[in-house]
Protein backbone atom coordinates (compact mmCIF):
# COMPACT_ATOMS: atom_id res chain seq x y z
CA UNK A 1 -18.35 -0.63 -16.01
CA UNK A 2 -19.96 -2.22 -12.80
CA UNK A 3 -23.10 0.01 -13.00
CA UNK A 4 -25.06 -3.71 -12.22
CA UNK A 5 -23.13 -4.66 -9.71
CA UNK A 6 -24.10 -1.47 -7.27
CA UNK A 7 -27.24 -2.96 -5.59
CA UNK A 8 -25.65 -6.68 -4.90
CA UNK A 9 -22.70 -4.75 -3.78
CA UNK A 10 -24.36 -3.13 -0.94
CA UNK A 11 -25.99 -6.01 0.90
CA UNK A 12 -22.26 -7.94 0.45
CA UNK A 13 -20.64 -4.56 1.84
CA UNK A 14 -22.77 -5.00 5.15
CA UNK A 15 -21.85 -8.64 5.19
CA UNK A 16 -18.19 -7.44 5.08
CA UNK A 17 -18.47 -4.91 7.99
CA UNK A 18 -20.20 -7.79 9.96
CA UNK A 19 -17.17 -10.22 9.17
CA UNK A 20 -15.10 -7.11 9.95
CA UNK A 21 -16.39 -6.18 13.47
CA UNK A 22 -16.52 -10.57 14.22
CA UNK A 23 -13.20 -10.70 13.33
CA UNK A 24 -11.12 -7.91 14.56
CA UNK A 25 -10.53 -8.69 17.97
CA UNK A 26 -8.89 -11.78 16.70
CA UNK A 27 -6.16 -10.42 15.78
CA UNK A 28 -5.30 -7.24 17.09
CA UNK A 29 -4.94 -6.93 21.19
CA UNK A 30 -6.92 -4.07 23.01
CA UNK A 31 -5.52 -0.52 22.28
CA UNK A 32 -3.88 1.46 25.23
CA UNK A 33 -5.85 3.68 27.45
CA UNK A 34 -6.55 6.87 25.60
CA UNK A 35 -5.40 10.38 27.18
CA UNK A 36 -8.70 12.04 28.74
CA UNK A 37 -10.24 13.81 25.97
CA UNK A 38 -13.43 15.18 24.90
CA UNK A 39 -13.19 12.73 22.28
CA UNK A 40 -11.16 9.44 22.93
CA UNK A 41 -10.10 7.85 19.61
CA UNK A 42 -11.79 4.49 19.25
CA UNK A 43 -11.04 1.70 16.54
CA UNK A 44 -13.30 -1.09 15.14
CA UNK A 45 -11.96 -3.50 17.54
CA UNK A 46 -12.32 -1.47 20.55
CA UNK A 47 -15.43 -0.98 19.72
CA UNK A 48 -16.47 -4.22 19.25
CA UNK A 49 -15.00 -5.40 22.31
CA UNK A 50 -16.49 -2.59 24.46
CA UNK A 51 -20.03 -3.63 23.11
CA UNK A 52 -19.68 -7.66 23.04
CA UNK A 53 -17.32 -8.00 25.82
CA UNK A 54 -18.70 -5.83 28.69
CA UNK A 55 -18.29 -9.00 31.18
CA UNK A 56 -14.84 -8.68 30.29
CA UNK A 57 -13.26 -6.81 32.77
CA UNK A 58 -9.64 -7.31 32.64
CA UNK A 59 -7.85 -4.03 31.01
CA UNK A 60 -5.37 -5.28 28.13
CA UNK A 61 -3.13 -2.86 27.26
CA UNK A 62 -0.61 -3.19 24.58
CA UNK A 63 3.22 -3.13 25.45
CA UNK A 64 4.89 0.20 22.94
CA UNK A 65 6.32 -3.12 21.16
CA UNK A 66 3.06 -4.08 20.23
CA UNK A 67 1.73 -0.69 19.64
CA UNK A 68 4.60 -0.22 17.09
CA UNK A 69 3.31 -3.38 14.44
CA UNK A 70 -0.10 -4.09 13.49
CA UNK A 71 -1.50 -7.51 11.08
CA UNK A 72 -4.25 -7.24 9.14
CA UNK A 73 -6.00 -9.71 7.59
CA UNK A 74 -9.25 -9.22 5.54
CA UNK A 75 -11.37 -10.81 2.97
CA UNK A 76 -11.58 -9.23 -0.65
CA UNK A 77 -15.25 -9.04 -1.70
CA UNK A 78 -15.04 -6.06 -4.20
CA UNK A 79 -15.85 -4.63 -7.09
CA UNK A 80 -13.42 -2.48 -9.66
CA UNK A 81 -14.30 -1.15 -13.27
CA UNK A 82 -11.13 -3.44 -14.60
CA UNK A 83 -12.20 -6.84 -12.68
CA UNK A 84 -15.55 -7.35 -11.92
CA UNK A 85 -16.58 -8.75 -8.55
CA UNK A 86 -13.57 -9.69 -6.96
CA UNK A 87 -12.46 -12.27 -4.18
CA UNK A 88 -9.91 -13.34 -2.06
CA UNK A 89 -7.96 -12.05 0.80
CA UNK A 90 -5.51 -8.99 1.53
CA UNK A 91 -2.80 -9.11 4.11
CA UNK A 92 -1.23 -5.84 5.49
CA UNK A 93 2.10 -5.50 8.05
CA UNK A 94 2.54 -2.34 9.51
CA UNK A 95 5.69 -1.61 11.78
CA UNK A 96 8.08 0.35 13.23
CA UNK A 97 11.72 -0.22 14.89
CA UNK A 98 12.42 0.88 18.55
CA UNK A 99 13.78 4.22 18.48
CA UNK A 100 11.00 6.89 18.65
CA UNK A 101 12.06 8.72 15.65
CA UNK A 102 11.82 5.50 13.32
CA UNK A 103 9.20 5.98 10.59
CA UNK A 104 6.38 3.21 9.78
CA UNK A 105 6.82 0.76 7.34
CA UNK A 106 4.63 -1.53 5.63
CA UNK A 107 4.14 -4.87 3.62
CA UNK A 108 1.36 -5.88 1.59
CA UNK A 109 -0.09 -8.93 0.63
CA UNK A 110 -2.36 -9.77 -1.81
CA UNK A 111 -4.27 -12.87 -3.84
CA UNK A 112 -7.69 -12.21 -5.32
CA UNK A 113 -9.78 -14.15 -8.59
CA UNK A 114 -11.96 -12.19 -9.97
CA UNK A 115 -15.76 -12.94 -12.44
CA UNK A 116 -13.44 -11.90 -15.16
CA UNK A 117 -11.13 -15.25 -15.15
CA UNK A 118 -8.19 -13.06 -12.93
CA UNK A 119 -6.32 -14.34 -11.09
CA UNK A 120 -3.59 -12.04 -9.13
CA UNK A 121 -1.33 -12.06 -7.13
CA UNK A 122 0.72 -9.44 -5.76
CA UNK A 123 3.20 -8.21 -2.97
CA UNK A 124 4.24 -4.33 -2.15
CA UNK A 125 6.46 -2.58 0.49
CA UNK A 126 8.10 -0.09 1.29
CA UNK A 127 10.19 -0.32 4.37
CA UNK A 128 12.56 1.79 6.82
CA UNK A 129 15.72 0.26 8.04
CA UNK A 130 18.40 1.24 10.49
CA UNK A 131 16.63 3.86 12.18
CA UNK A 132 15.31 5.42 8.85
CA UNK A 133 18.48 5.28 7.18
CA UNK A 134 18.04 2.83 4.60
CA UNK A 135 14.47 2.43 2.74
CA UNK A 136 13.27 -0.18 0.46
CA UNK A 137 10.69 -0.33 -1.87
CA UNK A 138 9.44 -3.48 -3.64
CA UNK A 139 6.33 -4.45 -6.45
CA UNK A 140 6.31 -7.57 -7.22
CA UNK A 141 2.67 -9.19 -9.16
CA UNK A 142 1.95 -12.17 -11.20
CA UNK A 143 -0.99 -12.06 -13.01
CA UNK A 144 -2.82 -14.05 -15.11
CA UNK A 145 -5.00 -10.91 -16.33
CA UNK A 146 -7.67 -9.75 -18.60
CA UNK A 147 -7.81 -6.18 -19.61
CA UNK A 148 -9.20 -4.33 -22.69
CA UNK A 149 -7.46 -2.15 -24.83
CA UNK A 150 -9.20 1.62 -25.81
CA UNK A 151 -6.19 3.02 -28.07
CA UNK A 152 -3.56 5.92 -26.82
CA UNK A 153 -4.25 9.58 -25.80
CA UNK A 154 -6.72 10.54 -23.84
CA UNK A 155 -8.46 11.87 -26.59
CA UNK A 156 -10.60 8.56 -27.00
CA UNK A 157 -13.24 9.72 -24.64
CA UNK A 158 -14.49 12.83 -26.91
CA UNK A 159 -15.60 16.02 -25.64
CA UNK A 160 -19.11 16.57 -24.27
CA UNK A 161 -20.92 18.28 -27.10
CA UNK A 162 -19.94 15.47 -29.61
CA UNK A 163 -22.75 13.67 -27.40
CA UNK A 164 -23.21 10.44 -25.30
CA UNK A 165 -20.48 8.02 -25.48
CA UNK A 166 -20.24 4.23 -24.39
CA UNK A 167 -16.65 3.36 -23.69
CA UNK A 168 -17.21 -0.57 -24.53
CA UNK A 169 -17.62 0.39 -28.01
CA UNK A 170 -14.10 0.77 -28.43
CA UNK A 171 -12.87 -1.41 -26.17
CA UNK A 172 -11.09 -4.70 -27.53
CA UNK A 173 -10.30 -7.42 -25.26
CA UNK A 174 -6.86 -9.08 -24.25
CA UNK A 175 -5.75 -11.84 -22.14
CA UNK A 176 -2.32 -12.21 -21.11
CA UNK A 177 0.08 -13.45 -18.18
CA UNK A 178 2.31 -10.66 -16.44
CA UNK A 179 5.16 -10.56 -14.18
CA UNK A 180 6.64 -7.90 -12.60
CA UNK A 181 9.84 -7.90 -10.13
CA UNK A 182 10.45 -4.25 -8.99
CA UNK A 183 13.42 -3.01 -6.47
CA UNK A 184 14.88 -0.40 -5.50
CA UNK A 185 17.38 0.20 -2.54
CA UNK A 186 17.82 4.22 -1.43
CA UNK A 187 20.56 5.30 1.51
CA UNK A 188 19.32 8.52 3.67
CA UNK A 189 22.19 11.23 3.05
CA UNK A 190 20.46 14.15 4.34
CA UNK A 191 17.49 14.45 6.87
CA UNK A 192 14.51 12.62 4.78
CA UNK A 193 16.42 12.67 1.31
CA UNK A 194 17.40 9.58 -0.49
CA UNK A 195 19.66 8.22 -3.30
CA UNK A 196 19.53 4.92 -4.45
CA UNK A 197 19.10 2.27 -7.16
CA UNK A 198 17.20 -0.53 -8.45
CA UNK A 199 16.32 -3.28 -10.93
CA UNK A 200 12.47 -3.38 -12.77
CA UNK A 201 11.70 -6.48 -14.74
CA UNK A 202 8.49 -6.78 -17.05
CA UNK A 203 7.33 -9.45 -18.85
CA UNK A 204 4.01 -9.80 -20.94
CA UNK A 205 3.48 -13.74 -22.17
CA UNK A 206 0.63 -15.37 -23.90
CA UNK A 207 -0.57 -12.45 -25.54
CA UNK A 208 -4.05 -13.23 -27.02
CA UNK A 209 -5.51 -10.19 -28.77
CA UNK A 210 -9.16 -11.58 -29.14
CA UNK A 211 -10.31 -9.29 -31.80
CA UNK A 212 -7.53 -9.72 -34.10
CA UNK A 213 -7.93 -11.37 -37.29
CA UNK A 214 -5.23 -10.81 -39.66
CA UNK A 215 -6.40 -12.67 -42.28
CA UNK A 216 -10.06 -10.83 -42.32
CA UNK A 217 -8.05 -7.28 -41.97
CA UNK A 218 -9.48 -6.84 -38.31
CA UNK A 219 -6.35 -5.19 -37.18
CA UNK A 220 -6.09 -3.86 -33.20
CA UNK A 221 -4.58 -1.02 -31.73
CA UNK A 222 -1.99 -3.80 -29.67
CA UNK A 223 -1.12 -5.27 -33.32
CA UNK A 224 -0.91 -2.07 -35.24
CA UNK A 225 1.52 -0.33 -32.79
CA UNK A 226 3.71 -3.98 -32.06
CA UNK A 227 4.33 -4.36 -36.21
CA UNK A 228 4.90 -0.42 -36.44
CA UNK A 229 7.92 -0.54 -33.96
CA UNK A 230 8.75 -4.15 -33.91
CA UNK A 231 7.47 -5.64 -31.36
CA UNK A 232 6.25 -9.45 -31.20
CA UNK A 233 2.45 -8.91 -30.37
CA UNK A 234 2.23 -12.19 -28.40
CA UNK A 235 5.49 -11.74 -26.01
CA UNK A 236 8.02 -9.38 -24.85
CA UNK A 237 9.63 -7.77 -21.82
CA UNK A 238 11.19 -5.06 -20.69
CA UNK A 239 14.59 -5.25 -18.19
CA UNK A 240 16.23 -2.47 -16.79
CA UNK A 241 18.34 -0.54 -14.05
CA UNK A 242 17.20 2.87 -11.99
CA UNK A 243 18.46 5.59 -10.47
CA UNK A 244 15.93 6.71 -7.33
CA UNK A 245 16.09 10.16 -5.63
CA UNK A 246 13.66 10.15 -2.90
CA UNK A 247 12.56 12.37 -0.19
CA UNK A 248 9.88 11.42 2.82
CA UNK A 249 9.04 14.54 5.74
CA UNK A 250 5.48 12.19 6.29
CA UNK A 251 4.54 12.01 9.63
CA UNK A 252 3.24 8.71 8.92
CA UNK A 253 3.38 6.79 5.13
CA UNK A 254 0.27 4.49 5.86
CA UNK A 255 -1.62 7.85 6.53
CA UNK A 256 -0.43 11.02 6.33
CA UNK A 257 -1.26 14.33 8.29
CA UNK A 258 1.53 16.57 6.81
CA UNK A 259 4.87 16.07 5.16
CA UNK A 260 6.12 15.79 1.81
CA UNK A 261 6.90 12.78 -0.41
CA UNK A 262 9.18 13.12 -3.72
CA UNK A 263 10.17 10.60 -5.70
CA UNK A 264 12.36 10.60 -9.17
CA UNK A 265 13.57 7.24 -11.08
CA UNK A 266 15.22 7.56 -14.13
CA UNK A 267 14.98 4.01 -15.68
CA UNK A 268 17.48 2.39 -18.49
CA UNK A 269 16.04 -0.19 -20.88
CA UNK A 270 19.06 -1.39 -22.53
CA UNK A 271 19.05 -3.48 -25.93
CA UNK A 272 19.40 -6.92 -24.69
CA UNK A 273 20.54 -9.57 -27.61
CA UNK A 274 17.98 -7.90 -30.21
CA UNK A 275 15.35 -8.85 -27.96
CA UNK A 276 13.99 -5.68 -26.24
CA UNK A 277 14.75 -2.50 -27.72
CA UNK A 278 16.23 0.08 -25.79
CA UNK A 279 14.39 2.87 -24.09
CA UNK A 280 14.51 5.56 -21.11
CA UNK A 281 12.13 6.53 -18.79
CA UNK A 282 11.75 9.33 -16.35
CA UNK A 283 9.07 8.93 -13.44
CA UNK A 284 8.45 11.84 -11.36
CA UNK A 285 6.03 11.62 -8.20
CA UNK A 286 5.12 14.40 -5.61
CA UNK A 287 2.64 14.16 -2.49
CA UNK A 288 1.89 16.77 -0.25
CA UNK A 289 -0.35 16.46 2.97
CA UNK A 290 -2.00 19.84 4.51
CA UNK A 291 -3.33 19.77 8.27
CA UNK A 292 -6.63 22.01 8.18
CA UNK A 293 -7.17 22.48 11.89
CA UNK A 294 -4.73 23.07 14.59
CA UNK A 295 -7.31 20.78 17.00
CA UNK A 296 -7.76 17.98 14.96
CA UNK A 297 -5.22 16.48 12.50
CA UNK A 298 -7.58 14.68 10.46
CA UNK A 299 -8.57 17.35 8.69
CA UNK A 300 -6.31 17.24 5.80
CA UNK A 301 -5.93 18.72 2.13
CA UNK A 302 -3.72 16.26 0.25
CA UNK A 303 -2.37 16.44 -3.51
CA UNK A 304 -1.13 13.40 -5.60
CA UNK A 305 0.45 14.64 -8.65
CA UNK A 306 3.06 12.00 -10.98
CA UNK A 307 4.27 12.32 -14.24
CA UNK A 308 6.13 9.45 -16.87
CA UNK A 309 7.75 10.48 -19.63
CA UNK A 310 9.38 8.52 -22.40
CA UNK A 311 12.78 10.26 -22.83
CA UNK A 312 14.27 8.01 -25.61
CA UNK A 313 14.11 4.86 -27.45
CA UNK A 314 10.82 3.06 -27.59
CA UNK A 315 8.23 0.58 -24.92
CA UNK A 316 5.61 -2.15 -26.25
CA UNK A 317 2.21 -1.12 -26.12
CA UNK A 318 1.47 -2.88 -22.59
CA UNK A 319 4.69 -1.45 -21.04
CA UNK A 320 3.34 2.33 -21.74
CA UNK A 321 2.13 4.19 -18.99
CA UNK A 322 -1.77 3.79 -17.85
CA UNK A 323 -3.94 5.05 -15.33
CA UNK A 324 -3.93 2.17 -12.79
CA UNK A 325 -0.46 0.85 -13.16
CA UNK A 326 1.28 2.55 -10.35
CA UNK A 327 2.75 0.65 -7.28
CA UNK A 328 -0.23 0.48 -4.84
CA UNK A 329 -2.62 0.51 -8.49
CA UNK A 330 -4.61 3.44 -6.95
CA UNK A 331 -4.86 6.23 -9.84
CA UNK A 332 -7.42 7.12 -12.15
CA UNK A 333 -10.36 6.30 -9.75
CA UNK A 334 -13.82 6.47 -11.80
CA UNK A 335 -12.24 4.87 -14.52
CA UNK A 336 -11.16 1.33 -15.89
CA UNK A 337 -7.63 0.39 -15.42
CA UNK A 338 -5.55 0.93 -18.15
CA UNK A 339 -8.46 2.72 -19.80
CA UNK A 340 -5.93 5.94 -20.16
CA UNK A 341 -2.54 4.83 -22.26
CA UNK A 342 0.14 7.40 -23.77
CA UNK A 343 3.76 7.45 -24.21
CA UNK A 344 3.72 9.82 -21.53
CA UNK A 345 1.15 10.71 -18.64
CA UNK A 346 0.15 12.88 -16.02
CA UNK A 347 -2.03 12.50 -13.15
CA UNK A 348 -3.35 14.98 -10.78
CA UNK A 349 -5.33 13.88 -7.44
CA UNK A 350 -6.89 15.98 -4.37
CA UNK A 351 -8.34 14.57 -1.51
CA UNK A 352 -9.98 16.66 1.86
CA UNK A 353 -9.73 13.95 4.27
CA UNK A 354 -11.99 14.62 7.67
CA UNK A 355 -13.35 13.19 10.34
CA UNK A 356 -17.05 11.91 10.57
CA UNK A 357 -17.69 11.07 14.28
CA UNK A 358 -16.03 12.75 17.06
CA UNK A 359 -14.35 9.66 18.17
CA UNK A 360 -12.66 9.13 14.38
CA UNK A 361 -14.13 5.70 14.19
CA UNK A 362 -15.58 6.87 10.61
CA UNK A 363 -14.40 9.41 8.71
CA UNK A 364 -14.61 10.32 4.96
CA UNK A 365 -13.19 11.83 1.37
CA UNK A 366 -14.09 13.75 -1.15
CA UNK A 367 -12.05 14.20 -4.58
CA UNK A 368 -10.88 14.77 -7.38
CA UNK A 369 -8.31 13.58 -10.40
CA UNK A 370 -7.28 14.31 -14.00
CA UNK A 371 -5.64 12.58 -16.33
CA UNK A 372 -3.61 13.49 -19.58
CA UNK A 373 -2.33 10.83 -21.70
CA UNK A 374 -0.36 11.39 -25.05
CA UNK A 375 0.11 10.05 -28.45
CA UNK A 376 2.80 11.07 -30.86
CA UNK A 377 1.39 8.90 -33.87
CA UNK A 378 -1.42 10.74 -33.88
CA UNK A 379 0.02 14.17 -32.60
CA UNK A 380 -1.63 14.58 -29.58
CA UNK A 381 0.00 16.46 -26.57
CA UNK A 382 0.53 16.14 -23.00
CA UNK A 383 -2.65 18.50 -21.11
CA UNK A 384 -3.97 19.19 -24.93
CA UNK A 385 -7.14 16.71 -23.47
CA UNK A 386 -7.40 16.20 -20.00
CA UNK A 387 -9.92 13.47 -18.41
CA UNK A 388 -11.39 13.92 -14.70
CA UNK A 389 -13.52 12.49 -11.82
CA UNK A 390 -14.80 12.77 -8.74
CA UNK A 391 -14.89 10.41 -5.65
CA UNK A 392 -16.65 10.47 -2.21
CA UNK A 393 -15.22 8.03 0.57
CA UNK A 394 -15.52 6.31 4.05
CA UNK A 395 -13.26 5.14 6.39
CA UNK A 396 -13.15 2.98 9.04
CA UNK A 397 -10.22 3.34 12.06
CA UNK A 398 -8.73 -0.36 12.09
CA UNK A 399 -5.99 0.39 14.51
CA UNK A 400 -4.87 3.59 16.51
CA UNK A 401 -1.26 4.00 16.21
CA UNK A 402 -0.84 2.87 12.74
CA UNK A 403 -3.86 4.77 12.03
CA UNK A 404 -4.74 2.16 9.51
CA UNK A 405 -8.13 2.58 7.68
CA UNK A 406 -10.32 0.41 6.04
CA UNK A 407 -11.51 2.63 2.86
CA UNK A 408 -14.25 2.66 0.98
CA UNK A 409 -14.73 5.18 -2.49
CA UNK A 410 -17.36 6.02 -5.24
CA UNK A 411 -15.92 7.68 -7.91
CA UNK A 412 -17.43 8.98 -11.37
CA UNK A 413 -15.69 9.69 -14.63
CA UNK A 414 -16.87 10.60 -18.47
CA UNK A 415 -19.15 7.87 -18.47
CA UNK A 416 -17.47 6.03 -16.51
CA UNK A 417 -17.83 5.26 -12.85
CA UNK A 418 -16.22 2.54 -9.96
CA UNK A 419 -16.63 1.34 -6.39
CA UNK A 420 -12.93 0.41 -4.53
CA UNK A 421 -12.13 -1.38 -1.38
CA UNK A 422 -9.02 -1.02 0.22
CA UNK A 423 -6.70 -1.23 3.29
CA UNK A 424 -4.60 2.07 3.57
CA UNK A 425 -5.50 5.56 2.11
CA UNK A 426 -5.27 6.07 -1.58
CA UNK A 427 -1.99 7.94 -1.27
């Protein structure tokens, strides 16, 4: 809950765009010329330079090789429902190979401490090879995290007429260190379809459940389930193999005007020396981007929908899927990470993405997501409660041909609400 933190927030938002605008230019050359239009397309850094710099009169245009990667480099002075006021910095590649057809690919970097003792670090990609024949996608975070605990199902939050509800009274607090080493490899076999493999490591050390007290009886939902299937409740980790089916029609992954995206990985959690109990699990992802106007692609519908399902054996508590936890940790806006937990879950996002100024220097979200979480200890079902929210967000045009946004959403949940800063659209 960062409901204190919204006033302070502003005035260090401002700050931020100020930094922004004074440091732009440093990195990133001017754009090209822009096509005569009604409407030229103008970034942050054009902009700055075309207001600061009018004694500047030399016209830099960037070569196609330098139109085809862009760096980014920004400070982290955020807030999130899961960490507080964060800070630190965020690094983001963007690039494409030679051949006009190759897609964009990206790398992101990122190292933040946060008011609640975190400190994380993290790196993500996902990357096109050999003109689009090969793609690789990496998540790879150490953490030395904080997070509470609210119990499975997404029944926690209870319905409306039961009354007003304060989510910190069942919250129970955990610190713990995490690494994660994600892979996969995939090998285009059709136009835009993919088959491939990977490895996923997990491991969850220096559990400290700060509410437990076995002697007393004050027992936690981490305990309870770890000494129900067998877990130790202050390590364990989870190793296994995939198989990845993917297929990407985007027009462009770092933002998106139309295409599809579909990804399946069936993971295998072997038992390894009676130290991790095997399990299976089936992840299922589907995005679809809708162009609105034949005149201007930046008005787009776009649905997020992904689904993880426990198909056999059994996960520790932390290793169950949460709102939060995918690769780019983007779901379940307007809620706490992790606030959502089930042996299985499904998600459910919409965005209408659209331009605010004519030039597309600003433009802006609105949306919406739901959340179902299950719990088979307690019987309840995939969609049998469902949790939602709503979000409004702005964005600012970093850099034309990547069309790389800086993004900025308010969302609100069941008593619950968050602010989010970000480079790159939400999906």
């Amino acid at each position: 809950m960062i409901s204190s933190y919204k006033s302070k927030f502003s005035k260090i938002f401002f700050v931020f765009v100020h930094f922004l605008l004074l440091t732009s230019n440093k990195m990133i050359a001017q754009t090209e010329t822009d096509t005569v239009s009604k409407c030229p397309i103008v970034s942050v850094p054009q902009l700055f330079k075309e207001t600061f710099m009018k004694n500047d009169t030399t016209v830099k245009i960037r070569s196609k090789e330098e139109r085809d990667k862009f760096f980014l480099l920004i400070p982290v002075i955020g807030a999130s429902p899961a960490t507080g006021f964060m800070y630190g910095a965020i690094a983001q590649y963007t690039f494409k190979g030679p051949a006009v057809t190759d897609k964009y690919s990206s790398i992101g970097v990122s190292l933040t401490y946060t008011t609640e003792q975190q400190l994380l670090f993290s790196v993500k990609n996902n990357i096109f090879l050999k003109n689009n024949s090969i793609f690789l996608s990496s998540d790879y975070r150490i953490y030395k995290f904080s997070q509470s605990n609210y119990g499975l199902g997404t029944n926690i939050i209870p319905p409306r007429y039961e009354g007003e509800f304060d989510i910190s009274t069942i919250a129970e607090p955990m610190e713990y260190d995490y690494f994660r080493f994600y892979q996969t490899a995939s090998w285009e076999v059709k136009d835009n379809f993919y088959v491939g493999g990977g490895i996923a490591i997990d491991w969850y050390n220096k559990i400290n459940d700060e509410n437990l007290d076995v002697a007393a009886g004050d027992l936690t939902y981490h305990y309870n389930y770890s000494t129900q299937y067998g877990f130790d409740p202050t390590e364990y980790y989870v190793n296994g193999v995939s198989l990845n089916l993917l297929y990407d029609s985007r027009d462009n992954q770092v933002n998106a005007n139309h295409g599809w995206y579909g990804n399946i990985n069936y993971r295998i959690n072997p038992s390894l020396n009676g130290n991790q109990k095997p399990s299976s699990v089936l992840y299922a992802e589907g995005r679809y981007f809708i162009p609105l106007s034949k005149t201007n692609l930046q008005h787009v519908l776009a649905f997020w929908a992904y689904g993880q399902f426990l198909v056999s054996g059994i996960q520790p508590y932390l290793n169950l899927p949460a709102i939060g936890w995918d690769q780019r940790s983007r779901s379940g806006v307007g809620y706490v990470q992790g606030l959502f937990r089930g042996y299985n879950i499904m998600y459910f996002e919409t965005q209408y993405r659209f331009p605010i100024t004519c030039n597309q220097l600003i433009s802006g979200t609105v949306g919406a997501n739901f959340t179902s979480t299950s719990n088979k200890d307690t019987d309840i079902r995939l969609l049998q409660y469902i949790q939602p929210a709503v979000s409004v967000g702005l964005r600012f045009l970093i850099d034309k041909p990547t069309r790389t946004n800086i993004i900025l959403n308010q969302a609100w949940g069941r008593d619950s609400k968050g602010f989010y800063l970000n480079a790159g659209e939400t999906f």
